[in-house]
Protein backbone atom coordinates (compact mmCIF):
# COMPACT_ATOMS: atom_id res chain seq x y z
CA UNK A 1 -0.11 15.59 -19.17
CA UNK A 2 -1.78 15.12 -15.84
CA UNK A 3 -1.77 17.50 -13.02
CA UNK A 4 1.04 16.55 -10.66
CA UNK A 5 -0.24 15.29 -6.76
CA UNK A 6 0.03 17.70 -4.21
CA UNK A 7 2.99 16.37 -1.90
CA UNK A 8 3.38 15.72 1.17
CA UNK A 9 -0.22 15.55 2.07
CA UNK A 10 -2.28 13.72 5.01
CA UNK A 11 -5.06 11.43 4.23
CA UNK A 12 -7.66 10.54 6.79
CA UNK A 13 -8.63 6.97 5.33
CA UNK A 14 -11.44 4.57 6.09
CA UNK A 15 -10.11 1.19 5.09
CA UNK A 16 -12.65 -1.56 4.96
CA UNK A 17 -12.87 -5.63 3.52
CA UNK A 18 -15.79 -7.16 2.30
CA UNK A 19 -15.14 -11.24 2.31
CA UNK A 20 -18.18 -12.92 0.96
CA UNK A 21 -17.39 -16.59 1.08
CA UNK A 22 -17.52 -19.44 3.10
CA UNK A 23 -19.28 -17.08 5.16
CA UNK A 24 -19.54 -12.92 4.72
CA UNK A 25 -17.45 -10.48 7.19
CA UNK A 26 -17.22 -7.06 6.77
CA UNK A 27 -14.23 -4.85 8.55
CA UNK A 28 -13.70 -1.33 8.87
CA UNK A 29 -11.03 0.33 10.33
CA UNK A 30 -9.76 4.38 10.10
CA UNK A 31 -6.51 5.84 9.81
CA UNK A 32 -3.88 7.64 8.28
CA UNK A 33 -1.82 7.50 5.58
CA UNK A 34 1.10 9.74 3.92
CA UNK A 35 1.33 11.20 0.35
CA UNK A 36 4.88 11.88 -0.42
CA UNK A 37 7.64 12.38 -3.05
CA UNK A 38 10.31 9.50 -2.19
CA UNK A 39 12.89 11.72 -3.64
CA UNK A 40 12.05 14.50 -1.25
CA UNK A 41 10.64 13.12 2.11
CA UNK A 42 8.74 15.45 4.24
CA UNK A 43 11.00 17.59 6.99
CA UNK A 44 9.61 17.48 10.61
CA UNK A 45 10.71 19.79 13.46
CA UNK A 46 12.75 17.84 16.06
CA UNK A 47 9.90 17.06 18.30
CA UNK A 48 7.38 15.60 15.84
CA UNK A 49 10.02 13.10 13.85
CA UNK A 50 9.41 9.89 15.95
CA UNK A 51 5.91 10.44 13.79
CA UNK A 52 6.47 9.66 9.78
CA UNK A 53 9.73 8.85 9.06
CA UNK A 54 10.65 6.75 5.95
CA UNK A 55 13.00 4.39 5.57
CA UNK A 56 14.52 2.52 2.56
CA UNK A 57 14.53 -0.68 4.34
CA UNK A 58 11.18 -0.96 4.81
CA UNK A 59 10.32 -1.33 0.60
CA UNK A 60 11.35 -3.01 -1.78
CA UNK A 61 14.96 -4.97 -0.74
CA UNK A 62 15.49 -3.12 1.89
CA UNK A 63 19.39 -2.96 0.61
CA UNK A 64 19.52 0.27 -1.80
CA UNK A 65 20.21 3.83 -0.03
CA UNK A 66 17.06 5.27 -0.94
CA UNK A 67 13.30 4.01 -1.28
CA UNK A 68 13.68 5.87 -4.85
CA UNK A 69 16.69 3.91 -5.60
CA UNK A 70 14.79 0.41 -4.03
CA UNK A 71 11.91 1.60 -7.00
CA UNK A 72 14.26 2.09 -9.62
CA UNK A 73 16.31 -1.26 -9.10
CA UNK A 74 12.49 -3.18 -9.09
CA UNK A 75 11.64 -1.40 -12.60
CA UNK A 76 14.60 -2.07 -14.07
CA UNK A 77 14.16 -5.49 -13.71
CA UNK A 78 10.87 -4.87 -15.94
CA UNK A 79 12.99 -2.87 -18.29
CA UNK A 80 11.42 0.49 -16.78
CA UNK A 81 13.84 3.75 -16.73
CA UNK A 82 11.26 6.45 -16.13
CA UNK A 83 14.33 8.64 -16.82
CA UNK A 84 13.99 10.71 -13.28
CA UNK A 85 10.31 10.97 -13.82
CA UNK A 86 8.51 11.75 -10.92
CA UNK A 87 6.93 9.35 -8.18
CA UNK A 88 4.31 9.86 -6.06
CA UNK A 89 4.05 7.51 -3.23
CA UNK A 90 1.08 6.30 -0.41
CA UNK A 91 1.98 4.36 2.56
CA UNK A 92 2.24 4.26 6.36
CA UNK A 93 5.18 5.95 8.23
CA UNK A 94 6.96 4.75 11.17
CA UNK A 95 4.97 5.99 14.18
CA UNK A 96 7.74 5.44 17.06
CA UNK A 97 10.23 3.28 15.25
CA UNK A 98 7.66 1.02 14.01
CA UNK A 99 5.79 0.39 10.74
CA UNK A 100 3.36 -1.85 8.88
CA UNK A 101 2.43 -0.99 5.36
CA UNK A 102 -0.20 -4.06 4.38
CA UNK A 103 -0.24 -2.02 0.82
CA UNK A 104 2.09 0.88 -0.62
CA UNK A 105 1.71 2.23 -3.74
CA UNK A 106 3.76 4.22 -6.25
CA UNK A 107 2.49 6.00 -9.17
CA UNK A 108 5.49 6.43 -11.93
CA UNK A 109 5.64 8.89 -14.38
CA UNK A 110 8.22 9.59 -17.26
CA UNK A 111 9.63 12.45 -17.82
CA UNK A 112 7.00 14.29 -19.70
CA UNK A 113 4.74 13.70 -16.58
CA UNK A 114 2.79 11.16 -18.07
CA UNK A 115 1.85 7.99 -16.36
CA UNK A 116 3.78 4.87 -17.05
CA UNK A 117 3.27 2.22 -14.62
CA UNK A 118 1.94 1.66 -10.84
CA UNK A 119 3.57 -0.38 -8.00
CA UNK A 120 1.84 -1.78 -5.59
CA UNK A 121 4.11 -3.32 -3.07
CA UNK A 122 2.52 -5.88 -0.55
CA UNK A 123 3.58 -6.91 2.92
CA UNK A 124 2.00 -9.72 4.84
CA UNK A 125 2.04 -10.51 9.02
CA UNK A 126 4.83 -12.85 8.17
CA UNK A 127 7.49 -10.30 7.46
CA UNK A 128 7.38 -11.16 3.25
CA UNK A 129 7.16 -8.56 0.20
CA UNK A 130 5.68 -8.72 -2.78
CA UNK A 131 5.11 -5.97 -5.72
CA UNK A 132 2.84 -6.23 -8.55
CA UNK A 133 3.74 -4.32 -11.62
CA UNK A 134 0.23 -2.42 -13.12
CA UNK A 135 -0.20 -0.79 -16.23
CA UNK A 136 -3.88 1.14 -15.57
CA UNK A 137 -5.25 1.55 -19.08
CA UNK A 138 -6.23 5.04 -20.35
CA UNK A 139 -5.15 8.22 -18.31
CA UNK A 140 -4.22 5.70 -16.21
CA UNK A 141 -7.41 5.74 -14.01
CA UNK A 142 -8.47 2.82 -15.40
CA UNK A 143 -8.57 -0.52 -13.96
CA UNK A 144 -5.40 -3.22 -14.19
CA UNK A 145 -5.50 -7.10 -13.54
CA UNK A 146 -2.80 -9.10 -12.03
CA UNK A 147 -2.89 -13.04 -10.77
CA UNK A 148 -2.17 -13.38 -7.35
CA UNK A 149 1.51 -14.43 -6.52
CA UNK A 150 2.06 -13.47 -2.98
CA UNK A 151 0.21 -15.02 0.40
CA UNK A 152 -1.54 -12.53 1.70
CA UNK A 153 -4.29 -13.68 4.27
CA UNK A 154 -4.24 -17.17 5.61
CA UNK A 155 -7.76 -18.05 4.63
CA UNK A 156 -7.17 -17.43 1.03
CA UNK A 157 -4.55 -19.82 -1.00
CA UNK A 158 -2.59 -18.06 -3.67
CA UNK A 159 -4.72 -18.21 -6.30
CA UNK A 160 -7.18 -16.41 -8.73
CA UNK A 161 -6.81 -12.54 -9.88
CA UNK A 162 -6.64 -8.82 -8.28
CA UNK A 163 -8.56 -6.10 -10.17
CA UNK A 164 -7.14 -2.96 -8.72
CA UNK A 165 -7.98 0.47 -9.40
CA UNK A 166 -5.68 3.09 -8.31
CA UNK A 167 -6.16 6.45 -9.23
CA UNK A 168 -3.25 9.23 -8.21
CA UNK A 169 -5.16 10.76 -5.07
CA UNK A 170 -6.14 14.34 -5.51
CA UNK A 171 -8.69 16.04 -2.70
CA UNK A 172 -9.74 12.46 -2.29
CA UNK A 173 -8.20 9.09 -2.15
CA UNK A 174 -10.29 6.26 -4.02
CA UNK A 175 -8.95 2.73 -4.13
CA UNK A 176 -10.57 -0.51 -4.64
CA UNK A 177 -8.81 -3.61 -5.00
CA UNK A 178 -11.35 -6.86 -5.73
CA UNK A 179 -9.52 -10.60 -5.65
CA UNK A 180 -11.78 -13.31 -7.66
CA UNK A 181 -10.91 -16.49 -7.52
CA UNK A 182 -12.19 -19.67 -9.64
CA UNK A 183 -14.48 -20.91 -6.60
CA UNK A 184 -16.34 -18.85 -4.31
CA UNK A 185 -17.26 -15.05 -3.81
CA UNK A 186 -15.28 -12.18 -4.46
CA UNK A 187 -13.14 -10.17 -1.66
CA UNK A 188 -13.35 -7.02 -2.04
CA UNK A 189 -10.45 -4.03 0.00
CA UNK A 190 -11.25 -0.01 -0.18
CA UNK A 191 -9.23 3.08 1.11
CA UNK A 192 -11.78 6.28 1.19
CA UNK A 193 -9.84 9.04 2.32
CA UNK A 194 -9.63 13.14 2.25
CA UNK A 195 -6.57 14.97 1.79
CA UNK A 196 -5.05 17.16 4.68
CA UNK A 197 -2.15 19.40 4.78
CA UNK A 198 1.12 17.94 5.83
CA UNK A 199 1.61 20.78 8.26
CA UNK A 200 2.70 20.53 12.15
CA UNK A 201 -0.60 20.77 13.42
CA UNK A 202 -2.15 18.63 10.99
CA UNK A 203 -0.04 15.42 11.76
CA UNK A 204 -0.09 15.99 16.00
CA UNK A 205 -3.91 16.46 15.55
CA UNK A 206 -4.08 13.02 13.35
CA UNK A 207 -1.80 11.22 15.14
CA UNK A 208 -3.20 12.09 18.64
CA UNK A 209 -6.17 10.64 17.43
CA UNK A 210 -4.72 7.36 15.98
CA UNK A 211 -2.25 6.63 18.46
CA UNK A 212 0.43 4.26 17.36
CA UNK A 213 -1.45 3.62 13.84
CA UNK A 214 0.79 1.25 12.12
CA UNK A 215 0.54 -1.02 15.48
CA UNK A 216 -3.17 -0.47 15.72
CA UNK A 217 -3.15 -2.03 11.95
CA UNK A 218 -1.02 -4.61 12.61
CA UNK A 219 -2.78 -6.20 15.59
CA UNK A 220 -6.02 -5.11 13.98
CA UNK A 221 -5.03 -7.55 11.32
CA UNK A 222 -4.10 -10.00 13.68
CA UNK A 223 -7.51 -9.85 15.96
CA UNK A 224 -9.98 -9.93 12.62
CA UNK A 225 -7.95 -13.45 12.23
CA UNK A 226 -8.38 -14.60 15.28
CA UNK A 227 -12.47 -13.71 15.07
CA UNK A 228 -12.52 -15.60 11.54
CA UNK A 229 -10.84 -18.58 12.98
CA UNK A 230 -13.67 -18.67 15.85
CA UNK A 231 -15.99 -19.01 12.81
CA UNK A 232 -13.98 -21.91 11.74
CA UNK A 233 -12.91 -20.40 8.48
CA UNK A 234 -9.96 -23.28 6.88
CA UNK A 235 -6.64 -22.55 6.98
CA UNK A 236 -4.48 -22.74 3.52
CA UNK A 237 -0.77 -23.80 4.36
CA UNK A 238 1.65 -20.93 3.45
CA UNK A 239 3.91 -22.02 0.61
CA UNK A 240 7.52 -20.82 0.45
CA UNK A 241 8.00 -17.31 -0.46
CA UNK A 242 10.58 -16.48 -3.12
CA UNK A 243 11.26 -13.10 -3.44
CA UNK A 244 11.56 -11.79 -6.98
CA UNK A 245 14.54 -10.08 -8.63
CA UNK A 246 14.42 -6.52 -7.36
CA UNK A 247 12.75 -7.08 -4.17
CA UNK A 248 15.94 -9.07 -2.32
């Protein structure tokens, strides 16, 4: 059985992207993400909830009462029922009434503990979700491979595979996710990070010094584009997005 996640808990992260074709550019950017229980979001004092909140419309559908209930309805689909096995969930809050969560991930166990499955739900600049269902071999810190469904970044058409691997975090957050594709380089995303405690002081210490983080990601997002398209990086055309059963 493996040794439950310590939740809620603060990660400091370093995110960074390694493209290596037509031409190599390297990003790094640092902030903050949550740890959490879905079923049991963290409880702020008064003054410090415009900070993290969590919201059910923000994953999945966007319809169901809870973001536990939005996870359930997406498994189900799969023919999942982790039986009210527990869920450990990373992702962005809303910082001021706003959030961006370019990746959020959900590690589902059954009820023995043991690990079952991972989620990884993806959001892109254009307002669309996608989730990729993962089965990590072995203890399930092993790596999974998925093809690419969902337009992501506008220089990259939706093709070729993810390798992802996405251990539970512990003291340390470790996550690599490489896309290969049948011409051309790898691209290759990682979120280093060190646990903190979710206490008061903890999250108006990180927050005051990533102000607005879910904005600064967004329009971080946005300005790396704009530098890319300077280099004259090609454009692929966005095909229609369809969401899948569970995720309407």
């Amino acid at each position: 059985m493996t040794r439950p996640a310590t939740v809620p808990a603060l990660y400091t992260c370093l995110i960074g992207h390694v493209r290596t074709t037509p031409t190599r550019y390297t990003l790094r950017h640092r902030t903050y993400m949550w740890l959490i229980d879905p079923d049991r979001p963290p409880r702020l004092p008064p003054p410090l909830r415009p900070l993290a909140r969590f919201d059910a419309r923000d994953h999945f559908g966007g319809t169901r009462p809870t973001i536990r209930a939005g996870l359930d309805a997406f498994l189900a689909t799969h023919g999942i029922d982790l039986a009210g096995g527990r869920v450990t969930m990373l992702a962005h809050a809303r910082v001021f009434g706003y959030v961006f969560n370019p990746l959020t991930l959900y590690w589902c166990h059954g009820p023995d503990g043991a690990p079952l499955c991972v989620v990884a739900e993806v959001h892109n600049t254009y307002g669309e979700r996608h989730c990729y269902l993962l089965r990590p071999g072995g203890d399930g810190t092993g790596p999974a491979t998925v093809d690419k469904e969902f337009y992501v970044s506008p220089f990259f058409p939706v093709d070729g595979a993810y390798t992802m691997r996405l251990p539970e975090p512990g003291a340390r957050l470790n996550l690599t996710v490489r896309l290969d594709r049948p011409r051309g380089g790898p691209f290759t995303a990682t979120v280093r990070g060190e646990r903190r405690p979710a206490t008061a002081r903890t999250l108006l210490r990180t927050a005051l010094r990533h102000p607005w983080s879910t904005a600064v990601v967004s329009a971080g997002i946005r300005l790396h584009g704009i530098r890319l398209l300077l280099r004259r990086l090609p454009v692929r055309p966005r095909p229609h997005h369809s969401p899948q059963e569970g995720v309407k």
